[in-house]
N, C-alpha and C. Protein backbone atom coordinates (compact mmCIF):
# COMPACT_ATOMS: atom_id res chain seq x y z
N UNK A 1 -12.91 -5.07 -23.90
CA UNK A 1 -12.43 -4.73 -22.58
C UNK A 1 -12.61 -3.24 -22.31
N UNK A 2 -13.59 -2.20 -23.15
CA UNK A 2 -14.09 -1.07 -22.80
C UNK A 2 -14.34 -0.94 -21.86
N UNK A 3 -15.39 -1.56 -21.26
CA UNK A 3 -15.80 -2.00 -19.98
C UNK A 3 -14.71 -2.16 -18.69
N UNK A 4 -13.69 -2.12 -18.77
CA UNK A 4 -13.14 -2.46 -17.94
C UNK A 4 -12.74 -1.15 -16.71
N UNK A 5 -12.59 -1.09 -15.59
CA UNK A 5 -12.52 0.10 -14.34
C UNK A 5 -10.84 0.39 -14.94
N UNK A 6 -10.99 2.25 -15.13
CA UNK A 6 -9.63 2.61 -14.85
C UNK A 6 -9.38 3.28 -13.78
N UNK A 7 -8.55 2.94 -12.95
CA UNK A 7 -7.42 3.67 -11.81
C UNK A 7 -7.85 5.37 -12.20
N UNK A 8 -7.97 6.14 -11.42
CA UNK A 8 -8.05 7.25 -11.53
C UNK A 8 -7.11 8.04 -9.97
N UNK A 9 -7.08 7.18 -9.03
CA UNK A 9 -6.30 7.33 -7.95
C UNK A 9 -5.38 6.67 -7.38
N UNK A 10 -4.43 7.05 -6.84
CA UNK A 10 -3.57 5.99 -6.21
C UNK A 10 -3.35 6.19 -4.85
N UNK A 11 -3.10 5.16 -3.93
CA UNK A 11 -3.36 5.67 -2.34
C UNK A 11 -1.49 5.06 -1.99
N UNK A 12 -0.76 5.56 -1.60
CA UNK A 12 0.81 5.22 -0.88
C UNK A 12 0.61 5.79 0.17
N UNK A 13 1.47 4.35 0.71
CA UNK A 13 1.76 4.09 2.15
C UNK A 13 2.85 4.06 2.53
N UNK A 14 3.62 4.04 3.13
CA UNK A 14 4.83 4.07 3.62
C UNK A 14 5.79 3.45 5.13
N UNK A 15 6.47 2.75 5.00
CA UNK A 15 6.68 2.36 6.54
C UNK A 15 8.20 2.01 6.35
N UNK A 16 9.04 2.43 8.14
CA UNK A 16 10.06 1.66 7.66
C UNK A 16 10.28 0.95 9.37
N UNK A 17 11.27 -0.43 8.35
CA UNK A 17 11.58 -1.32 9.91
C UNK A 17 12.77 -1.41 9.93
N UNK A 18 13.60 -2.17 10.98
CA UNK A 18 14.76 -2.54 11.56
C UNK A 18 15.17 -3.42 9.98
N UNK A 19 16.40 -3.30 9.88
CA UNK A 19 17.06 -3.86 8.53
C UNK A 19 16.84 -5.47 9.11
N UNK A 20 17.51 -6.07 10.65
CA UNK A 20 17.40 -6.86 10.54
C UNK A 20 15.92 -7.82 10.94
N UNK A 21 14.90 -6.67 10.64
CA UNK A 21 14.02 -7.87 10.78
C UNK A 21 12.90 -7.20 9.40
N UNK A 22 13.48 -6.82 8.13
CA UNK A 22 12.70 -6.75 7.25
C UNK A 22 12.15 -8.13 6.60
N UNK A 23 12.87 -8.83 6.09
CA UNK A 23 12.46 -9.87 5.92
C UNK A 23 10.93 -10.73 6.46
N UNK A 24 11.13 -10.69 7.35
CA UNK A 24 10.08 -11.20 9.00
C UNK A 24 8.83 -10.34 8.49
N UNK A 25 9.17 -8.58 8.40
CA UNK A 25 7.83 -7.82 7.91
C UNK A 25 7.58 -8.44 6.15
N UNK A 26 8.64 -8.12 5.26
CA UNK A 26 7.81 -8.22 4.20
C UNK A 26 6.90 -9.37 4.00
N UNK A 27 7.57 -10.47 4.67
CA UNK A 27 6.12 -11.70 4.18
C UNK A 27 4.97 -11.34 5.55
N UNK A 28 5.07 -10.75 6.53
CA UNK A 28 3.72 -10.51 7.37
C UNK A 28 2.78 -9.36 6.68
N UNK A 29 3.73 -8.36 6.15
CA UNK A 29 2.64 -7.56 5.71
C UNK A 29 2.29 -8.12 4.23
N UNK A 30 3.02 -8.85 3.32
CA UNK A 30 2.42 -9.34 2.14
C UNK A 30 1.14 -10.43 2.89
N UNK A 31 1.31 -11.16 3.73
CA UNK A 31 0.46 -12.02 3.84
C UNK A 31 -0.94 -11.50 4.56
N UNK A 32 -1.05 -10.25 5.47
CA UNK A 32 -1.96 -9.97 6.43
C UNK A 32 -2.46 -8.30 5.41
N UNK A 33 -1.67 -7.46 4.90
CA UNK A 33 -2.02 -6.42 4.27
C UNK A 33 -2.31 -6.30 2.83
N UNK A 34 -1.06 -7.25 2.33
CA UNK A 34 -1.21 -6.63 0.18
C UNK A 34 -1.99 -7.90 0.12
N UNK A 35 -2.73 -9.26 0.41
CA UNK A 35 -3.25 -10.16 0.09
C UNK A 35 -4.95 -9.48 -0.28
N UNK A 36 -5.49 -9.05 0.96
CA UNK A 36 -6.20 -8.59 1.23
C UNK A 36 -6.60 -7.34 0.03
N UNK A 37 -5.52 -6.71 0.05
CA UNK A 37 -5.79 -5.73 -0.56
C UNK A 37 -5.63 -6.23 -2.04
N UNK A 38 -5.31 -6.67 -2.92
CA UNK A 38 -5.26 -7.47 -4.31
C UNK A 38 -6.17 -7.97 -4.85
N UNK A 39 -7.49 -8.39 -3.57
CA UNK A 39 -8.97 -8.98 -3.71
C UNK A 39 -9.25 -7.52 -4.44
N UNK A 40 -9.29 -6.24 -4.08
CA UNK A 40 -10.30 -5.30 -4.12
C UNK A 40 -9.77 -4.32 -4.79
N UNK A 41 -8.40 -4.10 -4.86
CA UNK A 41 -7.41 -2.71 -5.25
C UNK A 41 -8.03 -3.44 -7.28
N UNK A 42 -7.49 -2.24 -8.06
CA UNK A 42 -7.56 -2.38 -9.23
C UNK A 42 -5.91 -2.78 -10.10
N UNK A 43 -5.24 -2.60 -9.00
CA UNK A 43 -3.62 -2.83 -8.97
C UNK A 43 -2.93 -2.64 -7.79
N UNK A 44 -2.27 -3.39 -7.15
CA UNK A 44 -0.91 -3.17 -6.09
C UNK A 44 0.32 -3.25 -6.74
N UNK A 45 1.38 -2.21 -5.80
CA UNK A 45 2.96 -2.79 -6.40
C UNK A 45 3.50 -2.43 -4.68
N UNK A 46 4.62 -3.28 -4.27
CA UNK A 46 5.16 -3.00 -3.44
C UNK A 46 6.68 -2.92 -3.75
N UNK A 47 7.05 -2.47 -2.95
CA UNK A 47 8.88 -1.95 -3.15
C UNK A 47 9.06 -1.94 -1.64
N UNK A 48 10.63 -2.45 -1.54
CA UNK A 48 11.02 -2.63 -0.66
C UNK A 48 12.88 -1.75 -0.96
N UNK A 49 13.16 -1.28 0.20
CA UNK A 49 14.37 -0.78 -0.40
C UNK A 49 15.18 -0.47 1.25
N UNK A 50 16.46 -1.25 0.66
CA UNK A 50 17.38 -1.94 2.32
C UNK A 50 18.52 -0.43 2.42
N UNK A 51 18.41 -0.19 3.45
CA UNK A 51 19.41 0.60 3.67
C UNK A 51 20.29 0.03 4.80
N UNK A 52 21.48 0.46 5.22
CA UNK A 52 22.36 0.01 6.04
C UNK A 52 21.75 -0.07 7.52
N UNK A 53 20.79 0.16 8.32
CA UNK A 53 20.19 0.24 9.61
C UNK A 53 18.67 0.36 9.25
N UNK A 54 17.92 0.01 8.73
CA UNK A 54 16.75 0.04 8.26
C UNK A 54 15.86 -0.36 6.77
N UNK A 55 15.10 -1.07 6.68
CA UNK A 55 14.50 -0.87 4.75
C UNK A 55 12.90 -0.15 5.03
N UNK A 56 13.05 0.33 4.22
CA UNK A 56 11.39 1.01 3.81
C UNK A 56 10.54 0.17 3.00
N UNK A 57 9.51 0.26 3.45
CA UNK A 57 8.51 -0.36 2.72
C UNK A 57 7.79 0.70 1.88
N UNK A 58 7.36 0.59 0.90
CA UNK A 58 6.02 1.18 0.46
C UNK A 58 5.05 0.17 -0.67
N UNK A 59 4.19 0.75 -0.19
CA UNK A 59 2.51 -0.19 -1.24
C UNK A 59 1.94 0.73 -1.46
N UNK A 60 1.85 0.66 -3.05
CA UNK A 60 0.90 1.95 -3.98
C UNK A 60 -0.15 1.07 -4.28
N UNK A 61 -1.59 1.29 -4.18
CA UNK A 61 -2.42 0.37 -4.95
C UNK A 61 -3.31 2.04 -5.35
N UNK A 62 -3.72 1.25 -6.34
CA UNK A 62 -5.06 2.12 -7.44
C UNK A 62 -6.16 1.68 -7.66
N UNK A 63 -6.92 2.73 -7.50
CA UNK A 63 -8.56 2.51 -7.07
C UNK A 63 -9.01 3.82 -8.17
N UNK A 64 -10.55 3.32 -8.60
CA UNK A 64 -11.48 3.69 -9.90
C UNK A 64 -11.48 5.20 -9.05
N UNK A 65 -11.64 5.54 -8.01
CA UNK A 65 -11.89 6.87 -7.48
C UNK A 65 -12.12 6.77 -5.68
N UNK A 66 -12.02 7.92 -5.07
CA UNK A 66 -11.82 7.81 -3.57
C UNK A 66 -13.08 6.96 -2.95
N UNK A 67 -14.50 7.36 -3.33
CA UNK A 67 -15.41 5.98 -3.24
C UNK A 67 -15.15 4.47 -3.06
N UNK A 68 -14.50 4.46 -4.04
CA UNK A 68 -13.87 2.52 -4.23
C UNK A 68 -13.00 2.63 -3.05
N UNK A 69 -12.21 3.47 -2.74
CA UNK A 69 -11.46 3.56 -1.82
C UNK A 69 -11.83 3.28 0.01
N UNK A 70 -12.77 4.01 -0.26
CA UNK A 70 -13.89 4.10 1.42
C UNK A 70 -14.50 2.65 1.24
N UNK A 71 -14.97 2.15 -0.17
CA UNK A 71 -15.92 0.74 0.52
C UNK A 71 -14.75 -0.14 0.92
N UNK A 72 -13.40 0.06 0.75
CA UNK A 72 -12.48 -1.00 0.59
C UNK A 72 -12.50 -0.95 2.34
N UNK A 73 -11.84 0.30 2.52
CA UNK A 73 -11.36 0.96 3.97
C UNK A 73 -12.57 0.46 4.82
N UNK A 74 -14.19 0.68 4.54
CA UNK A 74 -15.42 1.14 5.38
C UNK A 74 -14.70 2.27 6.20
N UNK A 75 -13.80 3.24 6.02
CA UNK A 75 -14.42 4.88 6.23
C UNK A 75 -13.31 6.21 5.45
N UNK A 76 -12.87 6.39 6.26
CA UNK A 76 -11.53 7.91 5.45
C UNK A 76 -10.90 7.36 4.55
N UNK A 77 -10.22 6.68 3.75
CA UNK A 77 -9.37 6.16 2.85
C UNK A 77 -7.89 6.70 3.21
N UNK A 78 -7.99 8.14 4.12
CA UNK A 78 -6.79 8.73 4.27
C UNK A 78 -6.17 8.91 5.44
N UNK A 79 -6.90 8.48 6.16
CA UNK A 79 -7.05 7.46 7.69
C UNK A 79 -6.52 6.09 7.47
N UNK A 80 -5.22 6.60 8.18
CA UNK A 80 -3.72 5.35 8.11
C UNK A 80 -4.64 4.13 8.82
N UNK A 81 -4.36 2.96 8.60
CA UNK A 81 -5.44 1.77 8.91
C UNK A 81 -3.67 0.53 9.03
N UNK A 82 -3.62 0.75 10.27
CA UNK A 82 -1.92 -0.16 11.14
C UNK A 82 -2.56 -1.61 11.04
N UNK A 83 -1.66 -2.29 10.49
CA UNK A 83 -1.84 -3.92 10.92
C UNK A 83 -1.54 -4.40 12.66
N UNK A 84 -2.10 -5.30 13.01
CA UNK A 84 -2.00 -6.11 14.18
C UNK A 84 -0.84 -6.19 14.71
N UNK A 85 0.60 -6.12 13.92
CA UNK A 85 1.76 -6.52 14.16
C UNK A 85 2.43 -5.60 13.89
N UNK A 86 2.15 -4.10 13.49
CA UNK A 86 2.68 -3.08 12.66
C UNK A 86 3.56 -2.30 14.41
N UNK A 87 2.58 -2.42 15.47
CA UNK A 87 3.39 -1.70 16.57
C UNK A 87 4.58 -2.53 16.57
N UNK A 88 4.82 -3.70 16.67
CA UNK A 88 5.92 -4.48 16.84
C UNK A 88 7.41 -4.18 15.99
N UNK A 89 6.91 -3.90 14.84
CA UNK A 89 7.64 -4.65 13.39
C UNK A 89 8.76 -3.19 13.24
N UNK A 90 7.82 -2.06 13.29
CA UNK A 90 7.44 -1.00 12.64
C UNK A 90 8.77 0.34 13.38
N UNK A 91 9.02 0.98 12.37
CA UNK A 91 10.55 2.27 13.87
C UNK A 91 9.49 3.13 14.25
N UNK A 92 8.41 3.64 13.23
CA UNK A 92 7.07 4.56 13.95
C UNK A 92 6.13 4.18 13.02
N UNK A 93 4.93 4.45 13.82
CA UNK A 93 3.78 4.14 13.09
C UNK A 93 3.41 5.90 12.05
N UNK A 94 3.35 5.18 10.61
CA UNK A 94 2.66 6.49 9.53
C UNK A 94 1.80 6.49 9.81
N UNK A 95 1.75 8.55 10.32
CA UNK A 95 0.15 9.07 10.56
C UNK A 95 -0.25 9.27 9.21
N UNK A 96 -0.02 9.10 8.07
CA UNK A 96 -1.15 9.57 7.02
C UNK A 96 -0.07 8.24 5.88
N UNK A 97 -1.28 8.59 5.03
CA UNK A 97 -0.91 7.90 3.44
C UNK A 97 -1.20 9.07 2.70
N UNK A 98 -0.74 8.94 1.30
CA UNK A 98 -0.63 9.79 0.17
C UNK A 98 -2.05 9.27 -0.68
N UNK A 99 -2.69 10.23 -1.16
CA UNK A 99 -3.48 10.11 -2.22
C UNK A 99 -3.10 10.97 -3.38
N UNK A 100 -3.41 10.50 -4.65
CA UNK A 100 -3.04 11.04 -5.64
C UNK A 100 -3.54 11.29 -6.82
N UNK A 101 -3.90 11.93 -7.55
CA UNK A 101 -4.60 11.58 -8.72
C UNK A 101 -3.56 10.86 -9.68
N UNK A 102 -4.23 9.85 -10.63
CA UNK A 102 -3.24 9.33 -11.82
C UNK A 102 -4.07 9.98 -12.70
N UNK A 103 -2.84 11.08 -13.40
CA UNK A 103 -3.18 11.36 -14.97
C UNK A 103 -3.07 10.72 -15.98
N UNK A 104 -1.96 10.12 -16.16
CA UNK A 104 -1.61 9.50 -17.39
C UNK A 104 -0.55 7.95 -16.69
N UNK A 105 -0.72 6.93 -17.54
CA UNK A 105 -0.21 5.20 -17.32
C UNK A 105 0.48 4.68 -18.95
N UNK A 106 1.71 4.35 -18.84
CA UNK A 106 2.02 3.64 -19.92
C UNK A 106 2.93 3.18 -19.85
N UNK A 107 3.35 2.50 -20.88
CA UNK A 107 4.38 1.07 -20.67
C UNK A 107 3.49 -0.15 -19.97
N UNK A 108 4.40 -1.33 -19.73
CA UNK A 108 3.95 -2.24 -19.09
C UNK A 108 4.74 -2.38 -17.68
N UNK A 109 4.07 -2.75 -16.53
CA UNK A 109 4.09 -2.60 -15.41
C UNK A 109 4.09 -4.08 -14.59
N UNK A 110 3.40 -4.76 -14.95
CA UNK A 110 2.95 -6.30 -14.62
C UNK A 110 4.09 -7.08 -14.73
């Protein structure tokens, strides 16, 4: 398994919605955003976290380098890319995502 692609970047996103209609988002964006993205990412994790008037979303996925990143996207990787339903769901739409380098990975995660 030498051969195998390591993560060298990680791209986070961030969003937050109405507490009472998180639910409603997390399976639209698992089904229309992290599906999609799980074909091509080298890893996704999502977290969800409820606060009293709102929950946040975030999705970290990791990609071999910003390249892998653009064929995924077809263009900026750092150019926020809104789902269909994201004006609806969403308290504001994120102008940017985080890119990051990964230095170092350990433990188990899966």
């Amino acid at each position: 398994m030498s051969d195998a692609k390591r993560p060298t970047i990680a791209r986070i996103w961030r969003g937050r919605v109405r507490r009472e209609r998180a639910d409603e988002y997390e399976k639209y964006n698992y089904d229309v955003g992290i599906k999609p993205l799980i074909e091509k990412a080298l890893g996704v994790q999502t977290f969800r976290e409820d606060r009293e008037h709102e929950s946040e979303f975030m999705t970290i996925s990791y990609w071999e380098d910003v390249p892998a990143m653009a064929r995924f996207t077809g263009r900026d990787p750092t150019d926020i890319h809104h789902l269909d339903r994201d004006p609806e769901f969403l308290i504001e739409l994120p102008k940017s995502v985080q890119i990051i380098r990964l230095l170092t990975s350990h433990g188990k995660t899966g």
